[in-house]
C-alpha atoms as a PDB file:
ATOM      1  CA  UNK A   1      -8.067  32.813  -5.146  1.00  0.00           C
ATOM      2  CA  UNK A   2      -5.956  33.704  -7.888  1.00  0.00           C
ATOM      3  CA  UNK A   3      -5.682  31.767 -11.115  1.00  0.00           C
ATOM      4  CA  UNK A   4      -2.429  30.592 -10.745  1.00  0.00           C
ATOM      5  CA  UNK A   5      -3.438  29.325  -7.630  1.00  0.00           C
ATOM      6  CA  UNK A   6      -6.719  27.359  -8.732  1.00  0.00           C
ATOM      7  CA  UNK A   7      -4.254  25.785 -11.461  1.00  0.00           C
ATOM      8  CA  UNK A   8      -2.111  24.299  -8.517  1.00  0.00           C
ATOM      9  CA  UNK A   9      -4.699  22.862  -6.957  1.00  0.00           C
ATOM     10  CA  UNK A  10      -6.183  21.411  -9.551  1.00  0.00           C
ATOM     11  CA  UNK A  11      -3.013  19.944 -10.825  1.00  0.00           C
ATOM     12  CA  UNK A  12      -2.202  18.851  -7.813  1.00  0.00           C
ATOM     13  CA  UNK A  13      -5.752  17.240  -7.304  1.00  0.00           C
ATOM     14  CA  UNK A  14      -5.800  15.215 -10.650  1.00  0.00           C
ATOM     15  CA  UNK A  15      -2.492  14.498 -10.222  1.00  0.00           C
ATOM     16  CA  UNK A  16      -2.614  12.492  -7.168  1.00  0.00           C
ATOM     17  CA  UNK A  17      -5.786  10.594  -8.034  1.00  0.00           C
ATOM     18  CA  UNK A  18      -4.529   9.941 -10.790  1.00  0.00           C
ATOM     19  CA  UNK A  19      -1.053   8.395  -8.801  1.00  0.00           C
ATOM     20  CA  UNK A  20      -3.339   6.493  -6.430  1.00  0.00           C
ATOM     21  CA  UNK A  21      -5.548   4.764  -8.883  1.00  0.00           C
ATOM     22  CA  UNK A  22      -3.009   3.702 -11.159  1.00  0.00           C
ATOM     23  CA  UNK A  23      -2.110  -0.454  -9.741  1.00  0.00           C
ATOM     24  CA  UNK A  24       0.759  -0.967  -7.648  1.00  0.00           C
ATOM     25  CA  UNK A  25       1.932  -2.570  -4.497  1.00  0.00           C
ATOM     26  CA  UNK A  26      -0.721  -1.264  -2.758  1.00  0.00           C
ATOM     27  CA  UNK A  27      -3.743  -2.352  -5.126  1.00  0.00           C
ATOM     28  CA  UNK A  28      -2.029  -5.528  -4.692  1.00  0.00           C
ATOM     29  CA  UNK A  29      -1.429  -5.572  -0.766  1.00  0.00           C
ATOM     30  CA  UNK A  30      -5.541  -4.259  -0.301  1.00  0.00           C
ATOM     31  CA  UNK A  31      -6.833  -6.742  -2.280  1.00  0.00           C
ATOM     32  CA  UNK A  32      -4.697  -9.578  -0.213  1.00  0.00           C
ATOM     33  CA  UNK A  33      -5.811  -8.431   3.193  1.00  0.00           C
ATOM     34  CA  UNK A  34      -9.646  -7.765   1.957  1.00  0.00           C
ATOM     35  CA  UNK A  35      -9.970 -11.747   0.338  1.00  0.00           C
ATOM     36  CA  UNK A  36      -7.901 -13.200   3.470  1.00  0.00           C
ATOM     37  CA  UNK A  37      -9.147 -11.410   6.350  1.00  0.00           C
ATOM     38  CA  UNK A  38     -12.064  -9.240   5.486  1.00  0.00           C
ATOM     39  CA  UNK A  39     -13.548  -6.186   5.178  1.00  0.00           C
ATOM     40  CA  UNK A  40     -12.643  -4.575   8.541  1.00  0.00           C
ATOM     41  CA  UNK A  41      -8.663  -5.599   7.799  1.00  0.00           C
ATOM     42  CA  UNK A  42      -8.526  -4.360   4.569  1.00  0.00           C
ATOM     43  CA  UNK A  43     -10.102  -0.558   5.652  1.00  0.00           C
ATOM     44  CA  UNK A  44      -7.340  -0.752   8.425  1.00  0.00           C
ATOM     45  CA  UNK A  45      -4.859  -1.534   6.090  1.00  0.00           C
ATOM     46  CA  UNK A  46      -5.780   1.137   3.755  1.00  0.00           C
ATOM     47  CA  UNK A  47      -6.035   3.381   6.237  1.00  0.00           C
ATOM     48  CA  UNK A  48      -2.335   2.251   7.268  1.00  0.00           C
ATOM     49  CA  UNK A  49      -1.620   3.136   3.895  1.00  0.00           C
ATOM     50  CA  UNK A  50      -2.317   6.786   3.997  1.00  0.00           C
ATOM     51  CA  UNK A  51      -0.754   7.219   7.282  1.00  0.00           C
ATOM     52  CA  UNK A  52       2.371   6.041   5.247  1.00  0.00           C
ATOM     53  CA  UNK A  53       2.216   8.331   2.795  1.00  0.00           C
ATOM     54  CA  UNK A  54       2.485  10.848   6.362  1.00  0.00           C
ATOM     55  CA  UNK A  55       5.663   9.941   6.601  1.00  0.00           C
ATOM     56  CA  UNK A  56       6.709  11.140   3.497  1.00  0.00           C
ATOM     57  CA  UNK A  57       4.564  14.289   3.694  1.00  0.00           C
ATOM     58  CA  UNK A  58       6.231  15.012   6.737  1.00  0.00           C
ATOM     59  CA  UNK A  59       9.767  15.005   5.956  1.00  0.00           C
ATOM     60  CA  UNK A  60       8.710  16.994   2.288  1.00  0.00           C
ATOM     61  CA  UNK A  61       6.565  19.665   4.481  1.00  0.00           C
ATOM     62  CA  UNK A  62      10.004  20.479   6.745  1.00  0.00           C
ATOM     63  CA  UNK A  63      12.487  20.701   3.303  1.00  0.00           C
ATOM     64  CA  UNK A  64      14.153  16.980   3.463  1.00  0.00           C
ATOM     65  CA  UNK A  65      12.516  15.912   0.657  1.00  0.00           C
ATOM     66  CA  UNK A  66      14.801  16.959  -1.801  1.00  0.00           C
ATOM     67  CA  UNK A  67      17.800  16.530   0.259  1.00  0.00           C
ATOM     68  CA  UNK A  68      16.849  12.726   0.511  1.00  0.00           C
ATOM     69  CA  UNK A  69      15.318  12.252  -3.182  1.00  0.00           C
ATOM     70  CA  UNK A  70      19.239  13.731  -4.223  1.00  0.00           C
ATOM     71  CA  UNK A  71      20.945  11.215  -2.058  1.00  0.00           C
ATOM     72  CA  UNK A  72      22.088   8.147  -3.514  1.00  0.00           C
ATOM     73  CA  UNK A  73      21.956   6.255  -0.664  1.00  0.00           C
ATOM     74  CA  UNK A  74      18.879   6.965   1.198  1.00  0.00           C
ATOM     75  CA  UNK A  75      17.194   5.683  -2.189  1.00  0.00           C
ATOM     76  CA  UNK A  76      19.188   2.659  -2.187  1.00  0.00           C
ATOM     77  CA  UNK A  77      18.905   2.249   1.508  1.00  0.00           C
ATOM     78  CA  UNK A  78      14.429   2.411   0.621  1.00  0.00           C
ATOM     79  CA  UNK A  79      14.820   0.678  -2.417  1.00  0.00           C
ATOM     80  CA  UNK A  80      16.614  -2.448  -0.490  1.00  0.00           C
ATOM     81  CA  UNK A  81      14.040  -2.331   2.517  1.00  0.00           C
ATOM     82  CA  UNK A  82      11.172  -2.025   0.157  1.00  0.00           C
ATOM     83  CA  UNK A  83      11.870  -4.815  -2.451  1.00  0.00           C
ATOM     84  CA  UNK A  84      12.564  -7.086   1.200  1.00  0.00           C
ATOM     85  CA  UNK A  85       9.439  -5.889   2.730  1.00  0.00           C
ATOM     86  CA  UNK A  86       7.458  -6.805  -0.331  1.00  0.00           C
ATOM     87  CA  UNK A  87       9.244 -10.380  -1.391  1.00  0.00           C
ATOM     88  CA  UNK A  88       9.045 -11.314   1.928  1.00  0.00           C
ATOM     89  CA  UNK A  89       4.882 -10.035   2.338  1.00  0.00           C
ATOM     90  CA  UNK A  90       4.530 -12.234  -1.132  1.00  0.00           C
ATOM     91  CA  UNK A  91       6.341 -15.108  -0.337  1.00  0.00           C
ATOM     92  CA  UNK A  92       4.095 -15.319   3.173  1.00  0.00           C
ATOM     93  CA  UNK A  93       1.247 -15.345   1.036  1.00  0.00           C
ATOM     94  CA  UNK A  94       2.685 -18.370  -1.413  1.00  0.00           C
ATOM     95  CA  UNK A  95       4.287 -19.896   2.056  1.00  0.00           C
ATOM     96  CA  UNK A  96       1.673 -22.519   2.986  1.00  0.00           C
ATOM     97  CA  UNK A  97       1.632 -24.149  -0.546  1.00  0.00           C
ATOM     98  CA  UNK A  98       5.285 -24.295  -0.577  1.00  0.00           C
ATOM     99  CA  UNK A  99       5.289 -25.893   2.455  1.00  0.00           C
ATOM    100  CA  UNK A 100       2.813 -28.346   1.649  1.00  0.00           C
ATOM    101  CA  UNK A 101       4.266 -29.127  -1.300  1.00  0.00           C
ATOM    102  CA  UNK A 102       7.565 -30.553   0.605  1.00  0.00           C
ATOM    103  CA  UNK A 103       5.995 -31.912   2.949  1.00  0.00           C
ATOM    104  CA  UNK A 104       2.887 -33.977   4.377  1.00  0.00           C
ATOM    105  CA  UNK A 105       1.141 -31.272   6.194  1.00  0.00           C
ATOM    106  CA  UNK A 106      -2.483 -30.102   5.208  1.00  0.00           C
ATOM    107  CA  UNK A 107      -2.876 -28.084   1.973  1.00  0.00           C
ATOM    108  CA  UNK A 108      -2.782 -24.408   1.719  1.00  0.00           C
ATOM    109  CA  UNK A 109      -6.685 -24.682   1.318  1.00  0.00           C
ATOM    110  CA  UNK A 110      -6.507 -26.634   4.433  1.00  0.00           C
ATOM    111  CA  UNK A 111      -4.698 -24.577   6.317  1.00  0.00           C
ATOM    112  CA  UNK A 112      -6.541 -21.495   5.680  1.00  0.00           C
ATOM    113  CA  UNK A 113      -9.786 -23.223   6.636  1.00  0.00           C
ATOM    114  CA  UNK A 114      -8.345 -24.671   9.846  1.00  0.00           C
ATOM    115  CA  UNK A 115      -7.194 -20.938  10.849  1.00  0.00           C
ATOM    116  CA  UNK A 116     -10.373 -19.703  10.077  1.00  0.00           C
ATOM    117  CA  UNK A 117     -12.525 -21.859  12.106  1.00  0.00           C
ATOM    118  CA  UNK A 118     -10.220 -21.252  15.030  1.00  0.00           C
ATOM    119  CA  UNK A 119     -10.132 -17.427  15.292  1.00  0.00           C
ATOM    120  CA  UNK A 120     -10.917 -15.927  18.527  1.00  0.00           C
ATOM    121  CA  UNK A 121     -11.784 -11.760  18.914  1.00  0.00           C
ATOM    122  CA  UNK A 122      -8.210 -11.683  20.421  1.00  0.00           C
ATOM    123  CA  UNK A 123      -6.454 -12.984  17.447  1.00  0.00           C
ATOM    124  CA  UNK A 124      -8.738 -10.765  15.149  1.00  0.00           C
ATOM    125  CA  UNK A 125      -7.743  -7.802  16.910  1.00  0.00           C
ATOM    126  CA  UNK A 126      -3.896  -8.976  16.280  1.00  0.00           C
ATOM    127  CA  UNK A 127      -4.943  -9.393  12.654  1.00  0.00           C
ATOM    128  CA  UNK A 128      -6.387  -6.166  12.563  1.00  0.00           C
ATOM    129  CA  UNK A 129      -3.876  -4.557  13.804  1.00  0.00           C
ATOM    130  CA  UNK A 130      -1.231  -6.235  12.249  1.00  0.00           C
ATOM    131  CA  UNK A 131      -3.212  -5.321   8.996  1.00  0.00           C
ATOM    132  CA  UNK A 132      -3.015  -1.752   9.610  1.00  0.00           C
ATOM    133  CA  UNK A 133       0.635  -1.568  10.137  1.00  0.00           C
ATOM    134  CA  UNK A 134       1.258  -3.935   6.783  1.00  0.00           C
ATOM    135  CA  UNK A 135      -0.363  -1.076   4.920  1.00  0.00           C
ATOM    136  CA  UNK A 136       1.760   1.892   6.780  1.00  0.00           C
ATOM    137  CA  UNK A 137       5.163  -0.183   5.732  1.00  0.00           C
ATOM    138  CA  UNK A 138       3.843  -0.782   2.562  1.00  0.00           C
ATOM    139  CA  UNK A 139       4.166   3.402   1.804  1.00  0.00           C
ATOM    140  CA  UNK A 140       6.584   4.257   4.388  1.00  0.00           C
ATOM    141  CA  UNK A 141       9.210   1.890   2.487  1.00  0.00           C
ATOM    142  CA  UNK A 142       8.602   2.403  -1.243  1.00  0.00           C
ATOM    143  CA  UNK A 143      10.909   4.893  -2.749  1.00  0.00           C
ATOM    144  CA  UNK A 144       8.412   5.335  -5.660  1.00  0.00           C
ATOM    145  CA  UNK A 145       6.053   7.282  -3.078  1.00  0.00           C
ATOM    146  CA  UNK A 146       8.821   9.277  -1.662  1.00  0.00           C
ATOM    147  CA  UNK A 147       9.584  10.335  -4.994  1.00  0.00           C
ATOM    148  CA  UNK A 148       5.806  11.405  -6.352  1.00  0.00           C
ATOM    149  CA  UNK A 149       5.455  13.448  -2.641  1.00  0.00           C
ATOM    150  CA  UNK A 150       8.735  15.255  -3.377  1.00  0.00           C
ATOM    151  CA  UNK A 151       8.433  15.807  -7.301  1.00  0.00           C
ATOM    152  CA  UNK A 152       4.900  16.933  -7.082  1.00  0.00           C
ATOM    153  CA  UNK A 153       6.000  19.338  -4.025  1.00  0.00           C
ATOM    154  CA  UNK A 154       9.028  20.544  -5.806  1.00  0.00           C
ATOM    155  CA  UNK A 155       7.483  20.872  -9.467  1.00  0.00           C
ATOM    156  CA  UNK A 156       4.259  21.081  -9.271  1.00  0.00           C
ATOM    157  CA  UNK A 157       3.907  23.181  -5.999  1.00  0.00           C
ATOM    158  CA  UNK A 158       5.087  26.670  -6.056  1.00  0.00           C
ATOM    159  CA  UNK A 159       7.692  27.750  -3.333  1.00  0.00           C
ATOM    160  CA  UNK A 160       5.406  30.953  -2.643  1.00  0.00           C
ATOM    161  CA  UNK A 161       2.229  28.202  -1.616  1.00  0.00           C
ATOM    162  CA  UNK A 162       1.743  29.040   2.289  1.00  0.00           C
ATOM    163  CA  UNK A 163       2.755  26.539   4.317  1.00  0.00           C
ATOM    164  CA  UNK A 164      -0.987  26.279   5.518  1.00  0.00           C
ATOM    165  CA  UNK A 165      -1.817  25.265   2.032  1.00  0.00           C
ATOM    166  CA  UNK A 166       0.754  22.560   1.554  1.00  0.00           C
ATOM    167  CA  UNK A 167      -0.316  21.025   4.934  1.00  0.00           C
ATOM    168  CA  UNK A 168      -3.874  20.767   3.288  1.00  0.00           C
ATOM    169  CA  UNK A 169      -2.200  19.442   0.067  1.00  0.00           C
ATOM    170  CA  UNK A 170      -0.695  16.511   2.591  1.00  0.00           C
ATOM    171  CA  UNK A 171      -3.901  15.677   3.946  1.00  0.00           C
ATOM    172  CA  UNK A 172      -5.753  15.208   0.535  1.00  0.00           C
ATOM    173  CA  UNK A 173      -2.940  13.094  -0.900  1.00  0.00           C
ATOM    174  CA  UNK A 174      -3.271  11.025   2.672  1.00  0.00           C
ATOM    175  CA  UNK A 175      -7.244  10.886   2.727  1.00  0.00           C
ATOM    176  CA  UNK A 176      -7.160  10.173  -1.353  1.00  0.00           C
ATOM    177  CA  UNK A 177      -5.164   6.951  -0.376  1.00  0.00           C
ATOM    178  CA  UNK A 178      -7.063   5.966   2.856  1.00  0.00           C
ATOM    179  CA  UNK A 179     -10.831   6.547   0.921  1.00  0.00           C
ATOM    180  CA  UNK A 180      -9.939   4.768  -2.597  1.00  0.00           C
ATOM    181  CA  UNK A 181      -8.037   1.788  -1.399  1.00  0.00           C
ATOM    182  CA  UNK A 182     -10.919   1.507   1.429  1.00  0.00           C
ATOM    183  CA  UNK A 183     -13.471   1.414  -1.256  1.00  0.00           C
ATOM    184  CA  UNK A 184     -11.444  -1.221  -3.017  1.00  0.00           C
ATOM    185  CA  UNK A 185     -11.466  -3.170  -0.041  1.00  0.00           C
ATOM    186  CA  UNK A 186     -15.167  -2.442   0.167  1.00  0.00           C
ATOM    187  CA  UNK A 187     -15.510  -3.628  -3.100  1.00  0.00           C
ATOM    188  CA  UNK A 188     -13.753  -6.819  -2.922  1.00  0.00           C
ATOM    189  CA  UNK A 189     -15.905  -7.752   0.061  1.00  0.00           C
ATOM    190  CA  UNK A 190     -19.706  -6.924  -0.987  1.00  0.00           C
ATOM    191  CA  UNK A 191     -21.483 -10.362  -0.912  1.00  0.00           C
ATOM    192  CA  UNK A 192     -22.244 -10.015  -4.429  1.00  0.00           C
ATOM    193  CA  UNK A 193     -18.635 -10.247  -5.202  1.00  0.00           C
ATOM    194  CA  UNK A 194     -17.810 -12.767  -2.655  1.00  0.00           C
ATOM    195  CA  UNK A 195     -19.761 -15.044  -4.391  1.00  0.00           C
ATOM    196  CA  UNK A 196     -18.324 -14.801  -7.328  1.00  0.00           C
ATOM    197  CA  UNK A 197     -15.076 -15.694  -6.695  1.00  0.00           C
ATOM    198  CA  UNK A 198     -15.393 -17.616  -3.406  1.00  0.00           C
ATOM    199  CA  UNK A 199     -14.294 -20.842  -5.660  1.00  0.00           C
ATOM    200  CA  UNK A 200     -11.189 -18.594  -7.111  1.00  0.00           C
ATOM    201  CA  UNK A 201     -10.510 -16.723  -4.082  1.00  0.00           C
ATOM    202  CA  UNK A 202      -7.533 -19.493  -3.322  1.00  0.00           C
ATOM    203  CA  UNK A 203      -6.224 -18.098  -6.949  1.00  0.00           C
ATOM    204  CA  UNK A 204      -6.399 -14.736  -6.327  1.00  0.00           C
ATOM    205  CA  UNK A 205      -4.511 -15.166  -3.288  1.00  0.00           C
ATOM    206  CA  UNK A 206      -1.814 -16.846  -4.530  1.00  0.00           C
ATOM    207  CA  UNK A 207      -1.715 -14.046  -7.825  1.00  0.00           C
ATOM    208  CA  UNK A 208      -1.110 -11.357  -5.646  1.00  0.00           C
ATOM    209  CA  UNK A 209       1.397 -12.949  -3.905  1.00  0.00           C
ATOM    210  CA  UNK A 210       2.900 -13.734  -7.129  1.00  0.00           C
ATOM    211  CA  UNK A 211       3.001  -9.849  -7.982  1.00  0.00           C
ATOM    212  CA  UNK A 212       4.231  -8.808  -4.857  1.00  0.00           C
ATOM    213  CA  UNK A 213       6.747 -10.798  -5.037  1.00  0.00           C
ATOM    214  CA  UNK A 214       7.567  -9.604  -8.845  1.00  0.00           C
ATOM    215  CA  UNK A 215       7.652  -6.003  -7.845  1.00  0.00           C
ATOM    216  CA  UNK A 216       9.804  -6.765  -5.104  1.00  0.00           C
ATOM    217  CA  UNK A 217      12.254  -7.926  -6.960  1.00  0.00           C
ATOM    218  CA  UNK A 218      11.559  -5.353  -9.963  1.00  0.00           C
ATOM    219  CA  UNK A 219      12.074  -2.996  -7.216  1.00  0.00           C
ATOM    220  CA  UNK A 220      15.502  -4.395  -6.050  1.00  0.00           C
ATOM    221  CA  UNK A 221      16.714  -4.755  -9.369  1.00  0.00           C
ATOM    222  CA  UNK A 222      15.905  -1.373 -10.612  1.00  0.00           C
ATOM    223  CA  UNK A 223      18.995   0.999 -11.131  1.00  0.00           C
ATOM    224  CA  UNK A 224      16.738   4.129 -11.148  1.00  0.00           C
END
């Protein structure tokens, strides 16, 4: 391989770890779906995650990605369906304690508890499923991600890289997002750490909602 080659790839390989380790709405969207509804959701949802990232690949790998990174209003159209998608994903995670809190209906605590004891293997599978497709829209609407896949395709990548090659590129950056956010949500649910913050888990919860929330509407405020 020649050199200039082995520099792409390992720019591009430190490069996107680097991008997928570094917290965002997905850190924050893992860690939700791990706490709430275990181990088995939160692997689905990372691995809805990568498949998001796909979708960016895909249209980058066939020569839209610049056309759409240089139009104003496909970014404003992703920007405005992203900041939703996340205000709305944090404010259903901060939902029950509003509620309670205007009304006389069980507490938050309560109403988790309740829904847990009642779960059947049907309504897991909807969970599980539901978990995996909360992931893909989590990366299929965030501008941010469209904008790393077509920077680090159009900068980093050279025009000359076979188009063999840049599919392989695509399915790193994919499997880099499904394996580390499904070791996060490994992590999250070891009983070791479980136990640790079973009497904070409530907290957490309600944190991450918080953030989403926040970067929704740093997202929809953003003039970048």
């Amino acid at each position: 391989m020649p050199a200039i080659a082995q520099i792409e790839v390992i720019a591009v390989a430190i490069i996107t770890i680097l991008a997928v380790i570094s917290p965002g709405p997905d850190f924050a969207m893992v860690t939700r779906i791990a706490l709430t509804r275990g181990r088995r959701a939160g692997v689905l949802c990372a691995i809805g995650i990568g498949s998001g990232v796909s979708v960016h690949l895909a249209y980058t790998l066939i020569g839209l990605g610049v056309v759409f990174a240089s139009n104003v209003w496909v970014l404003t159209s992703l920007r405005y369906l992203g900041a939703a998608y996340l205000i709305s994903l944090g404010m259903s995670a901060l939902w029950p304690d509003i509620r309670a809190l205007f009304s006389k209906r069980p507490t938050a605590l309560q109403i988790r508890m309740t829904n847990k004891n009642t779960n059947t293997p049907e309504s897991d599978q909807k969970r599980n499923g539901s978990a995996f497709w909360i992931g893909f829209a989590c990366n299929a609407l965030n501008p941010k991600t469209m904008l790393f896949i077509v920077s680090l395709f159009s900068q980093v990548i050279s025009p000359n890289t076979p188009a063999l090659m840049e599919i392989g590129y695509g399915v790193y950056i994919a499997a880099c997002h499904m394996i580390w956010f499904a070791l996060v949500a490994v992590a999250l649910t070891l009983p070791a750490v479980q136990a640790q913050i079973a009497a904070i888990k409530i907290w957490i919860e309600r944190a991450v909602g918080l953030c989403l929330a926040g970067l929704g509407i740093k997202l929809l405020t953003s003039t970048s």
